[in-house]
C-alpha atoms as a PDB file:
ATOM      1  CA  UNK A   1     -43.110  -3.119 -22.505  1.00  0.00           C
ATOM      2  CA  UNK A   2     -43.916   0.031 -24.577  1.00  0.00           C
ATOM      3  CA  UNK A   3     -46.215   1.361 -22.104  1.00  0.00           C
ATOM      4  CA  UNK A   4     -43.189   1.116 -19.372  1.00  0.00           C
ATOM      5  CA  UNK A   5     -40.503   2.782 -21.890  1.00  0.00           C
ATOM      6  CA  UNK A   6     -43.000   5.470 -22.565  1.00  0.00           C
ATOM      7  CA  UNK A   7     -43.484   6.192 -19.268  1.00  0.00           C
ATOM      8  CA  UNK A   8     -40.045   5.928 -17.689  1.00  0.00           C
ATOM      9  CA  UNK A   9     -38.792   9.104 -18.849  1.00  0.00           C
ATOM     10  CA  UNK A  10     -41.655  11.162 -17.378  1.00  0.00           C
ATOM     11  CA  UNK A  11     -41.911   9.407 -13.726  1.00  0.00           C
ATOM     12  CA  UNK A  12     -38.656   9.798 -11.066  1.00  0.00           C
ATOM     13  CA  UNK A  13     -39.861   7.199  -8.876  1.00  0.00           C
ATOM     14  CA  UNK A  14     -40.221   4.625 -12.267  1.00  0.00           C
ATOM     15  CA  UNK A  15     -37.021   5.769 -13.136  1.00  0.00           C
ATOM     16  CA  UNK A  16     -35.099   4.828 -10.578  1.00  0.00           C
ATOM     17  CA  UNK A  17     -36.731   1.783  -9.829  1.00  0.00           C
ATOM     18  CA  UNK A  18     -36.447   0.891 -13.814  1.00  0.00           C
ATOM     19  CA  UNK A  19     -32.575   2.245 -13.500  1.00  0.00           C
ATOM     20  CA  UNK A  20     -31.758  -0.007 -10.395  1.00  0.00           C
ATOM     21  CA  UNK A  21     -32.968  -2.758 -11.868  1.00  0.00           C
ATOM     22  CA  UNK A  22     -31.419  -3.077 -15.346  1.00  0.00           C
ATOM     23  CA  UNK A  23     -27.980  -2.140 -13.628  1.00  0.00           C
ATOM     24  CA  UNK A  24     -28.801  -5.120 -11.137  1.00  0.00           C
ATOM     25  CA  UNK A  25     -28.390  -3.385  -8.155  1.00  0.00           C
ATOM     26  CA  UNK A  26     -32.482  -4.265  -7.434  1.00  0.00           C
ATOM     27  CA  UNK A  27     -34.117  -7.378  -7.466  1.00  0.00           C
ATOM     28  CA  UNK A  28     -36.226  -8.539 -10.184  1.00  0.00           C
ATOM     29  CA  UNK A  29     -39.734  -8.074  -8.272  1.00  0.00           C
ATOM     30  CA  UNK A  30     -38.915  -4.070  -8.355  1.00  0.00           C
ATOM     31  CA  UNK A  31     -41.591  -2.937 -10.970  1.00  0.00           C
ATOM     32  CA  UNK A  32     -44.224  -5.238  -9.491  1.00  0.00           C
ATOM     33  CA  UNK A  33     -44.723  -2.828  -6.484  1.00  0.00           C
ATOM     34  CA  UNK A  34     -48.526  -1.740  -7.260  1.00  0.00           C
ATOM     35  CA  UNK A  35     -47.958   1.700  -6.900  1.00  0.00           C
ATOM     36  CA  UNK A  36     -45.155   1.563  -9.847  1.00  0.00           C
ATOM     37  CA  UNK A  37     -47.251  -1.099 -11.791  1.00  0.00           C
ATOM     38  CA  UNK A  38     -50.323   1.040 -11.638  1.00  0.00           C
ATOM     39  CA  UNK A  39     -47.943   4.267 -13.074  1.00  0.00           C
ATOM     40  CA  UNK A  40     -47.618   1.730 -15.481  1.00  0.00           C
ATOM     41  CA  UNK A  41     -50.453   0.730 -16.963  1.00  0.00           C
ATOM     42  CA  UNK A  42     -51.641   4.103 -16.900  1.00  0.00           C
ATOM     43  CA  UNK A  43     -49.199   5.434 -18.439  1.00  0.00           C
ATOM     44  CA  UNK A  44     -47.556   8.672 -18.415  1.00  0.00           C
ATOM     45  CA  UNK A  45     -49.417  12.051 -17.210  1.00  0.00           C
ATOM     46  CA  UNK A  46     -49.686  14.657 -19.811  1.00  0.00           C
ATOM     47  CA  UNK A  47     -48.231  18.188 -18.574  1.00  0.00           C
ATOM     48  CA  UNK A  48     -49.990  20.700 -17.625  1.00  0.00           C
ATOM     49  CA  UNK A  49     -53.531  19.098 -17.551  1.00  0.00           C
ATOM     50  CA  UNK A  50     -54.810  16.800 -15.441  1.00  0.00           C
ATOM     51  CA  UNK A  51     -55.746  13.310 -15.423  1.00  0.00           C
ATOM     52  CA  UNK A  52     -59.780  12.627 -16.212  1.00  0.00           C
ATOM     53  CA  UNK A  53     -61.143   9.625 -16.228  1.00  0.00           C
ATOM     54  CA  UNK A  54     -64.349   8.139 -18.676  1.00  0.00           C
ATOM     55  CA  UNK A  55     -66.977   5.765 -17.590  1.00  0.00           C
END
């Protein structure tokens, strides 16, 4: 849950799907989209640098 209040702020498209469903206007299964999940559990982008990945 922190991960997903972290990044709320920082993503439109998790915003509004996060908005729409706590004012019940979308249906429960809203955040399980993969494409919002994986925002997710990555977790917000910092600005100005891009994302790198370790192996």
């Amino acid at each position: 849950m922190n991960r997903l209040i972290d990044t709320v702020p920082h993503d439109p498209q998790l915003y509004t799907a996060f908005s729409g469903l706590f004012h019940m206007t979308a249906g429960p299964l809203t955040l399980a989209d993969p494409r919002l999940l994986s925002r997710v559990l990555i977790g917000p982008r910092p600005v100005g640098r891009p994302r790198t990945t370790t192996a």
